[in-house]
Protein backbone atom coordinates (compact mmCIF):
# COMPACT_ATOMS: atom_id res chain seq x y z
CA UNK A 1 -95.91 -123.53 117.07
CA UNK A 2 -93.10 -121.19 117.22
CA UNK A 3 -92.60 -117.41 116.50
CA UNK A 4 -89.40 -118.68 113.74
CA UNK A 5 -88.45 -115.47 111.57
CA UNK A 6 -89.86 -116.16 107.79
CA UNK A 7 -87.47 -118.40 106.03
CA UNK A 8 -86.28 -116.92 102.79
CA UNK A 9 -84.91 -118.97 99.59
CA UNK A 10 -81.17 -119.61 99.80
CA UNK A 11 -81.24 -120.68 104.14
CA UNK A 12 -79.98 -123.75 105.08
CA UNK A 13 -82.13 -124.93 107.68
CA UNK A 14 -81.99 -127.89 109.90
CA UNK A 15 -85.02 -130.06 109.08
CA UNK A 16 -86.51 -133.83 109.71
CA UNK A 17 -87.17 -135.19 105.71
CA UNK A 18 -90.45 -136.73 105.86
CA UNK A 19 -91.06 -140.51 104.42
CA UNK A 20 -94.87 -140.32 103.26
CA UNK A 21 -95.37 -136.86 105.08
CA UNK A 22 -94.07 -138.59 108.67
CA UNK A 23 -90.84 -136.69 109.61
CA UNK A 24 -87.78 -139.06 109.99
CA UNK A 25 -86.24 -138.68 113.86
CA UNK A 26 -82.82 -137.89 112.54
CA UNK A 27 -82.66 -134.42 111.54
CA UNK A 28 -80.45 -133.41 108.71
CA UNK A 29 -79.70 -129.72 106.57
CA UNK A 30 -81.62 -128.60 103.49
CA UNK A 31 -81.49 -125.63 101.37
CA UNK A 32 -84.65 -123.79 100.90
CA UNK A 33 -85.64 -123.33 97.39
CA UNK A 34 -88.48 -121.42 97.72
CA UNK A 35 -90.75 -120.21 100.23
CA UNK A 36 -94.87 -119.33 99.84
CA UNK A 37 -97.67 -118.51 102.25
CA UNK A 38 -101.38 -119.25 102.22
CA UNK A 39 -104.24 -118.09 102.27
CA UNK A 40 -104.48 -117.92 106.61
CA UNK A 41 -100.80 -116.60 106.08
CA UNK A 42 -99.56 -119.89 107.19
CA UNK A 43 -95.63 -120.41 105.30
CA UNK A 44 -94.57 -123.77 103.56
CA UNK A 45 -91.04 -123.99 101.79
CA UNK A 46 -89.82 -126.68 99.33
CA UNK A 47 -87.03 -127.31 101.13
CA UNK A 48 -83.88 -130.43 99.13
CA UNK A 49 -82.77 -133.18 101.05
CA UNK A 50 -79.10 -132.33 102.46
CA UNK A 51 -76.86 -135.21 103.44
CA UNK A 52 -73.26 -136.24 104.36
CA UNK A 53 -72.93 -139.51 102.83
CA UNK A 54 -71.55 -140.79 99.90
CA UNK A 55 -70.67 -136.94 99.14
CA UNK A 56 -68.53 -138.08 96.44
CA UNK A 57 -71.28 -139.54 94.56
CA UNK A 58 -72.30 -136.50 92.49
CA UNK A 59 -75.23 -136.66 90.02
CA UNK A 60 -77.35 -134.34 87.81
CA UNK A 61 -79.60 -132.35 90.25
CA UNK A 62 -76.98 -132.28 93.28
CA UNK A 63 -74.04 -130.19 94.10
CA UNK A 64 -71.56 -130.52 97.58
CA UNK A 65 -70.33 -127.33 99.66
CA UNK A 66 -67.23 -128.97 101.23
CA UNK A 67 -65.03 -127.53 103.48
CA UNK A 68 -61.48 -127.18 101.63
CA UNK A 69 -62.95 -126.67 98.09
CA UNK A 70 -65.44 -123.92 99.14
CA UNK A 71 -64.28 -122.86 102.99
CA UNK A 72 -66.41 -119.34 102.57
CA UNK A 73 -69.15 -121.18 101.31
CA UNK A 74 -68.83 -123.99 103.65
CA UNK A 75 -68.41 -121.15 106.50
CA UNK A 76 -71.70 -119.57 104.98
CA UNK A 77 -73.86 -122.66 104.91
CA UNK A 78 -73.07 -123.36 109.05
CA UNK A 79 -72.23 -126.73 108.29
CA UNK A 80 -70.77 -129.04 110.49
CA UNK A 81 -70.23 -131.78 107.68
CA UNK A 82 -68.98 -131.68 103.50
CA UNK A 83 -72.68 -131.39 102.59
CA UNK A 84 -74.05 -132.55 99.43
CA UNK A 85 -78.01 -131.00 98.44
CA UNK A 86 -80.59 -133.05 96.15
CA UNK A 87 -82.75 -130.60 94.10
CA UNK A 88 -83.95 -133.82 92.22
CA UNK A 89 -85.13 -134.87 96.08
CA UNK A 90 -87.08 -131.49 96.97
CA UNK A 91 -90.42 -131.55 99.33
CA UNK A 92 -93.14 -128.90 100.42
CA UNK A 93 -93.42 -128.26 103.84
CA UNK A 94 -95.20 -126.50 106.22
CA UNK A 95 -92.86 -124.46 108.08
CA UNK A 96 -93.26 -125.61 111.56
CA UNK A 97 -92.06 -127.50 114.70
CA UNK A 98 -93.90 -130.32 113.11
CA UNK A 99 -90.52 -130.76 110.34
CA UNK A 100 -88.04 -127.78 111.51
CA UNK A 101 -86.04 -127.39 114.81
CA UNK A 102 -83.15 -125.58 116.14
CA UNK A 103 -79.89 -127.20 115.17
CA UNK A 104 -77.71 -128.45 118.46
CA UNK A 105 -75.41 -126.10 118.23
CA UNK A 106 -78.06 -123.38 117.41
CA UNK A 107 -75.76 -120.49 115.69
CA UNK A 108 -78.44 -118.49 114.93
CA UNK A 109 -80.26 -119.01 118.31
CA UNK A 110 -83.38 -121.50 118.65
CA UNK A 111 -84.45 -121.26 114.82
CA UNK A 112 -84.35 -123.77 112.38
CA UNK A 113 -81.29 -121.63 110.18
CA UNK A 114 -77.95 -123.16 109.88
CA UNK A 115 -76.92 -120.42 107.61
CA UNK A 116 -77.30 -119.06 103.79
CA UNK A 117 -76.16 -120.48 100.68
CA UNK A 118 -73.03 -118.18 99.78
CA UNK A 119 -72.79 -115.85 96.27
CA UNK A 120 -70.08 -118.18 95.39
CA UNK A 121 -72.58 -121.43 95.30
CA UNK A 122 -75.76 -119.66 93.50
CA UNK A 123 -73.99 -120.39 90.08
CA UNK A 124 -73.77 -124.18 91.21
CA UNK A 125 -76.70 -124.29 92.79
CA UNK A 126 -78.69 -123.32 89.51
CA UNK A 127 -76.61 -125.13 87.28
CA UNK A 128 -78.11 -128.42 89.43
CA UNK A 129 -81.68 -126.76 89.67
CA UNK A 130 -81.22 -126.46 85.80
CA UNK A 131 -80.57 -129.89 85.41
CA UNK A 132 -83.48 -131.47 87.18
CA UNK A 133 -86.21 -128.74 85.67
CA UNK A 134 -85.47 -130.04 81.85
């Protein structure tokens, strides 16, 4: 187990999206909703599925950060890819080694963060998180 900061809501980590709780090998970005701890202080996140495919393909629930329409944003979020984030695909997780790891190119050292959603993207963001809590 490692000694990661606490996560907060708004990081974009670097995570493996489970299929029936047994993390996928390829790892992949999601934005951390929200973030809780138990009772033996032990933290879990609902963490949305992040991807860079079909990233045109835009439906109720997701929104993109892409590099020439939001380049602060996309600068913010430590992306290496036009991003696009599910909140209608959204998972709880313990936060641990188990589903998190440092990205390759680790800009934040050996944690999990790629970076933060920006200011710009909260309006987005909870226009899409809007859409899939009705």
């Amino acid at each position: 187990m490692h000694a990661w900061p606490e996560p907060t809501a708004g990081e974009i980590v670097w995570f493996h999206f489970p299929d029936n709780f047994q993390p996928k090998p390829k790892p992949r970005p999601g934005l951390i909703v929200s973030t809780k701890k138990n009772d033996a202080g032990q933290i879990f996140v609902c963490v949305a599925y992040g991807t860079s495919q079909k990233k045109d393909r835009l439906y109720n629930g997701v929104f993109r950060i892409a590099r020439g329409a939001h380049p602060a944003a996309y600068a913010s979020a430590g992306l290496s890819y036009d991003t696009k984030f599910d909140l209608r695909n959204v998972m709880e997780l313990p936060f641990n080694d188990v589903y998190f790891s440092a990205p390759p190119y680790a800009p934040h050292g050996q944690i999990p963060k790629l970076g933060t959603l920006h200011p710009s993207m909260v309006r987005i963001a909870a226009t899409a998180f809007a859409a899939v809590s009705k």
